[in-house]
N, C-alpha and C. Protein backbone atom coordinates (compact mmCIF):
# COMPACT_ATOMS: atom_id res chain seq x y z
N UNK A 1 114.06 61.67 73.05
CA UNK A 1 112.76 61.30 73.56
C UNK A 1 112.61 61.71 75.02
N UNK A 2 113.74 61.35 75.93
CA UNK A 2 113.53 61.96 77.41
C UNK A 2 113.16 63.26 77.41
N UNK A 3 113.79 63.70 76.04
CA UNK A 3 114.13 65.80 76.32
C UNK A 3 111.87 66.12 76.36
N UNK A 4 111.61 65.72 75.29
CA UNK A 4 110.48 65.69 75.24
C UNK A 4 109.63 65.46 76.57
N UNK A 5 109.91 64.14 77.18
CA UNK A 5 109.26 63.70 78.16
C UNK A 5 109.44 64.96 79.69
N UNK A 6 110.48 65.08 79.66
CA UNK A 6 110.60 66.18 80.37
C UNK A 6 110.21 67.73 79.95
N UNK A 7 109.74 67.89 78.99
CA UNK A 7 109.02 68.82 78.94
C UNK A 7 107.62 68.85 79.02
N UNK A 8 107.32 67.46 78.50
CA UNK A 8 105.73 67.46 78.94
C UNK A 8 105.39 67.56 80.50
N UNK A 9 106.54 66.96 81.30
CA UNK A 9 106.24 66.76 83.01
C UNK A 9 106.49 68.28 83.23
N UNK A 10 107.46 69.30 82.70
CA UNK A 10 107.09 70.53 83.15
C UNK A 10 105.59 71.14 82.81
N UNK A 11 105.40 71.05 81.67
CA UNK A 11 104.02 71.86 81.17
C UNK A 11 103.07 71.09 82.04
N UNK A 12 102.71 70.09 82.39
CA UNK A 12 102.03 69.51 83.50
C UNK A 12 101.87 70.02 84.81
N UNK A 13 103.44 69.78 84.82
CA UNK A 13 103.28 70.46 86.67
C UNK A 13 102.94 71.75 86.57
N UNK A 14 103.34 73.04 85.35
CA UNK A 14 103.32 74.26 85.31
C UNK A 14 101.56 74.38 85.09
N UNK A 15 100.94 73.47 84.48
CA UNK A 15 99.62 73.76 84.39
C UNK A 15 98.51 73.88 85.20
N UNK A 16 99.33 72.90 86.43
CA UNK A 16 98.47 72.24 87.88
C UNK A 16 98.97 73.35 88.56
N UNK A 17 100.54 73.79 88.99
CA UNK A 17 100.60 75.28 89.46
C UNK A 17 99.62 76.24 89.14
N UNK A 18 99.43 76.32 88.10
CA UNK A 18 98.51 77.92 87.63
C UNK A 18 97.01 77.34 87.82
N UNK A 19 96.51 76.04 88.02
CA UNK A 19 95.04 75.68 88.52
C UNK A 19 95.04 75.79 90.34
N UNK A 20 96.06 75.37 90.74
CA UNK A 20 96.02 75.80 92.24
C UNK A 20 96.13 77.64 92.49
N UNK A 21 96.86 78.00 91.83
CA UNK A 21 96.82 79.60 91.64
C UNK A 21 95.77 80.34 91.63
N UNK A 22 94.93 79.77 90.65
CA UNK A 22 93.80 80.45 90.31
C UNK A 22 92.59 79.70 91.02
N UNK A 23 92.58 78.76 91.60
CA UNK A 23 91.91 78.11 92.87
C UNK A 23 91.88 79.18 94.00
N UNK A 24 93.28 79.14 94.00
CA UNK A 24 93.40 80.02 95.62
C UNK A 24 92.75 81.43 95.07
N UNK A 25 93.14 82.35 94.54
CA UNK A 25 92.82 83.67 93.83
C UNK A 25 91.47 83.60 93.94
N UNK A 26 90.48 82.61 93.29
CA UNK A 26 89.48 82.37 93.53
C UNK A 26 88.46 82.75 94.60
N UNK A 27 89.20 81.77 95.70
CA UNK A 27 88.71 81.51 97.20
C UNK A 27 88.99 82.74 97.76
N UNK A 28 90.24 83.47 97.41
CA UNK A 28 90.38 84.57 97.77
C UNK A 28 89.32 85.42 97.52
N UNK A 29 88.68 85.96 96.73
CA UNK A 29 87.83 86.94 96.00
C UNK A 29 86.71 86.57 96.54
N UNK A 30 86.48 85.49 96.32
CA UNK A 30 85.08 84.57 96.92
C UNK A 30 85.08 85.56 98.68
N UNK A 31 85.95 85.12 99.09
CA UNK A 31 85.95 85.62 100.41
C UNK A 31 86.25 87.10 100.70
N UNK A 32 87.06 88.05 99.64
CA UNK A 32 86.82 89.35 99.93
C UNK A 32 85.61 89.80 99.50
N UNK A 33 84.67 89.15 98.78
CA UNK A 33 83.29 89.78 97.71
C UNK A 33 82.65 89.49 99.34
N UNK A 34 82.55 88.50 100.12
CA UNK A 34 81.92 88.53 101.28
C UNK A 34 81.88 89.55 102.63
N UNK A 35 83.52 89.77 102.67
CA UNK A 35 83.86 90.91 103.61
C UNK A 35 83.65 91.81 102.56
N UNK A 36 83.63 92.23 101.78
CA UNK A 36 83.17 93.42 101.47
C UNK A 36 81.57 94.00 101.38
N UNK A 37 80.76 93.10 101.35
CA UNK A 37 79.90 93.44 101.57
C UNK A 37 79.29 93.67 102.88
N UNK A 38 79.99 92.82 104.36
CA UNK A 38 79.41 93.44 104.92
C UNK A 38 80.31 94.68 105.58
N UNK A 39 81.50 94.35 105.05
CA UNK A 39 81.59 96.23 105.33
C UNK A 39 81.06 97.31 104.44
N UNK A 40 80.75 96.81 103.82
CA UNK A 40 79.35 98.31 102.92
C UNK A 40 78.21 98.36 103.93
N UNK A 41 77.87 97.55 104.84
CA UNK A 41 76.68 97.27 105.23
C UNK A 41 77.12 98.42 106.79
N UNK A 42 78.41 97.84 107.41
CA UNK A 42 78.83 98.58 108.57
C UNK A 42 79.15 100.19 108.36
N UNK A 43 79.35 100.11 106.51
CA UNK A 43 80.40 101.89 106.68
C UNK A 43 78.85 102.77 106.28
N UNK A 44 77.46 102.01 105.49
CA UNK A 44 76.61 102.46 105.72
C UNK A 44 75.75 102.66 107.00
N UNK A 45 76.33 101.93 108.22
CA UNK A 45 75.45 102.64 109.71
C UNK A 45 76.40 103.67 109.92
N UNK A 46 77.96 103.21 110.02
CA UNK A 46 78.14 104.46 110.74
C UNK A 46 78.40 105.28 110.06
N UNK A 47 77.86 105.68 108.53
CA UNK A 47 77.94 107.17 108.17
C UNK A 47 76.27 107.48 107.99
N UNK A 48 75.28 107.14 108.99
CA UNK A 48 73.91 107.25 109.16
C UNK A 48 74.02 107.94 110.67
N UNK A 49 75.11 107.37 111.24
CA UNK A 49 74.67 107.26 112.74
C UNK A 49 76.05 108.62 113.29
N UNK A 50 77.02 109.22 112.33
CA UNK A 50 77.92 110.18 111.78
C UNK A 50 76.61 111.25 111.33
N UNK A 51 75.73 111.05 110.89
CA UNK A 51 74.94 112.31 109.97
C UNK A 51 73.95 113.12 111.49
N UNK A 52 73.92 111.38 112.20
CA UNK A 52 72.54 112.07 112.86
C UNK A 52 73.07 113.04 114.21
N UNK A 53 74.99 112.83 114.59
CA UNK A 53 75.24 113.23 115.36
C UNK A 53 76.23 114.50 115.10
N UNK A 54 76.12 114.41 113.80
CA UNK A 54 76.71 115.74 113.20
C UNK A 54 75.44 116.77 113.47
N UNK A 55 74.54 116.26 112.92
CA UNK A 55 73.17 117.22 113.10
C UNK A 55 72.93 117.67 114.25
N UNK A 56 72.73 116.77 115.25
CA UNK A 56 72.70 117.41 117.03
C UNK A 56 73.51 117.69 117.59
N UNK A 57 75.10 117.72 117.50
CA UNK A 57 76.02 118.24 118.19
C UNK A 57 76.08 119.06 118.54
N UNK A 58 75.38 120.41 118.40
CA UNK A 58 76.00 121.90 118.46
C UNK A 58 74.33 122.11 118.97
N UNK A 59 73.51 121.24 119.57
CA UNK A 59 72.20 121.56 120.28
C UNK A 59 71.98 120.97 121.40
N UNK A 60 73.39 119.95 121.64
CA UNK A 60 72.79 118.85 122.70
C UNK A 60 74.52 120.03 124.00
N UNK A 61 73.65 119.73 125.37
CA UNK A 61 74.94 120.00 126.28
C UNK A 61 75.46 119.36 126.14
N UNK A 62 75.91 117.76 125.89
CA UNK A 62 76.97 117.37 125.91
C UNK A 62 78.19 117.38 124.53
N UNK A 63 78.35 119.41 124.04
CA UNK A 63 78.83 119.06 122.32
C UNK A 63 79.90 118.80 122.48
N UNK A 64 80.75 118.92 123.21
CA UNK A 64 81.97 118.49 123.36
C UNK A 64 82.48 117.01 123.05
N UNK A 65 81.39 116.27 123.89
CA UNK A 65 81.66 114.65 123.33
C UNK A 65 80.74 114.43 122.68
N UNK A 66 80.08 114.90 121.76
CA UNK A 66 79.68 114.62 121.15
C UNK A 66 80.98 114.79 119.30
N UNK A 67 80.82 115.53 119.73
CA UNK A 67 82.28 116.28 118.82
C UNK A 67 83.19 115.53 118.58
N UNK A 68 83.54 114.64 119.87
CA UNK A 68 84.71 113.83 120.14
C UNK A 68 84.27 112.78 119.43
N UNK A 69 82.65 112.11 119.88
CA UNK A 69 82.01 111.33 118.97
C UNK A 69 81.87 110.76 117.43
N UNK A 70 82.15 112.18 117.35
CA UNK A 70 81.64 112.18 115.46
C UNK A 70 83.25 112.17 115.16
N UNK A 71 84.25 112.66 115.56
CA UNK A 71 85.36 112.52 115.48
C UNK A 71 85.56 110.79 115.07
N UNK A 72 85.37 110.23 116.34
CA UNK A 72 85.66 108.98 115.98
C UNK A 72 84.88 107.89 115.24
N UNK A 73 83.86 108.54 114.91
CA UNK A 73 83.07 107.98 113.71
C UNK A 73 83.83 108.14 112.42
N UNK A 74 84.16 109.12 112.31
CA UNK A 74 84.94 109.78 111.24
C UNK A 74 86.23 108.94 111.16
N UNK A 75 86.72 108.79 111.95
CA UNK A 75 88.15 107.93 111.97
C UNK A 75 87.72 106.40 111.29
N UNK A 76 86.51 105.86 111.89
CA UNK A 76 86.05 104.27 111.90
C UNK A 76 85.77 104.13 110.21
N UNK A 77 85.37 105.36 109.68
CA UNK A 77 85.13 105.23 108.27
C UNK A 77 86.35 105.36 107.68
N UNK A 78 87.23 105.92 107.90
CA UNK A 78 88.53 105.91 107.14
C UNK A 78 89.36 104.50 107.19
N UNK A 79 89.19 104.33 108.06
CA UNK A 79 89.90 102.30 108.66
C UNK A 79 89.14 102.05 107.43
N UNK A 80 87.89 101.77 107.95
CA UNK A 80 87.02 101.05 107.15
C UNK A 80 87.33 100.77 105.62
N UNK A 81 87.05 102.15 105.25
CA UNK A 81 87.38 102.51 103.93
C UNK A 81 88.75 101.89 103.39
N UNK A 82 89.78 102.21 104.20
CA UNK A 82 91.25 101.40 103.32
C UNK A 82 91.17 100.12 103.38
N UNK A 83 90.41 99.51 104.00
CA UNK A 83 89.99 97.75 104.36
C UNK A 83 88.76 97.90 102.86
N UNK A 84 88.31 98.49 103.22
CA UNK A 84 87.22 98.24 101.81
C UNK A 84 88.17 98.15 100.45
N UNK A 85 89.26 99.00 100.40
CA UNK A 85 90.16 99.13 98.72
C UNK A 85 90.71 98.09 99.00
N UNK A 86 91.23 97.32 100.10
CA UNK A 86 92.01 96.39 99.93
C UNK A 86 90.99 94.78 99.37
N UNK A 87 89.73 95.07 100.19
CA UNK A 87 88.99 93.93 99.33
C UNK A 87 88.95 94.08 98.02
N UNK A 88 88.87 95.25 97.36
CA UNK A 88 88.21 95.30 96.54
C UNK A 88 89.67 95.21 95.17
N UNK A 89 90.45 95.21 95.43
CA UNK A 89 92.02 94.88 95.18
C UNK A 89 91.99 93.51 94.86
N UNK A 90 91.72 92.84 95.60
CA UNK A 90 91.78 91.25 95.95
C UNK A 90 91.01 91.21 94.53
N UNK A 91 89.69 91.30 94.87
CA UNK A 91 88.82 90.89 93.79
C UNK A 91 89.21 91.28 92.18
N UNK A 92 89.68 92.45 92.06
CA UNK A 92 89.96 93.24 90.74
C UNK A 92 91.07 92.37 90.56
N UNK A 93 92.08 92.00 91.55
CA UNK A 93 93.29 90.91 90.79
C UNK A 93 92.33 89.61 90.24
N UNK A 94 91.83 88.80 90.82
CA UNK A 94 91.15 87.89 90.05
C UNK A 94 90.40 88.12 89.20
N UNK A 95 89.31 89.48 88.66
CA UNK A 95 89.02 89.63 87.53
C UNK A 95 89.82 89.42 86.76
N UNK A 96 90.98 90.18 86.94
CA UNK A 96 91.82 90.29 85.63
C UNK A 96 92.31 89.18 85.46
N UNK A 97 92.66 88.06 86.04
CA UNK A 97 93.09 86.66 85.78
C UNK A 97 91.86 85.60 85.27
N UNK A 98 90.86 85.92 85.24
CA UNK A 98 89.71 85.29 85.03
C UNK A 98 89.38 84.61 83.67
């Protein structure tokens, strides 16, 4: 009868483990679905504000920094971008646990 009883207190505790699990996983996703959107919102200015200085670079005197400019626009989207797969990671693990 104990052997029993002690297996029900595991499947218990093991059940409340996997509800805090999937709590947290949750909150997690909850909160990357948030940062991810507004980095869609940021990687859409600066590949607006990348287009418009790609376009005038090679008309304005200053192409040099401007060049340098779009350079580092170019860099800000690549950050961006591996921060975007990693939200979007987060979230795809809790689909699949869902």
């Amino acid at each position: 009868m104990s052997t029993l009883e002690q297996l029900e207190l595991n499947l218990q505790k093991l059940e409340a483990e996997e509800r805090a699990m999937y709590n947290q996983r949750k909150a997690e996703a909850e909160e990357a679905q948030k940062t991810l959107e507004s980095q869609r919102k940021m990687y859409t200015e600066i590949s607006e504000k990348e287009k418009r200085i790609l376009s005038i670079k090679d008309v304005k005197f200053y192409k040099s920094e401007y060049q340098e400019l779009a350079k580092k626009y170019a860099q800000a989207k690549k950050v961006l971008e591996a921060d975007m797969k990693k939200q979007e990671e987060i979230i795809n693990v809790f689909e699949a646990i869902k």
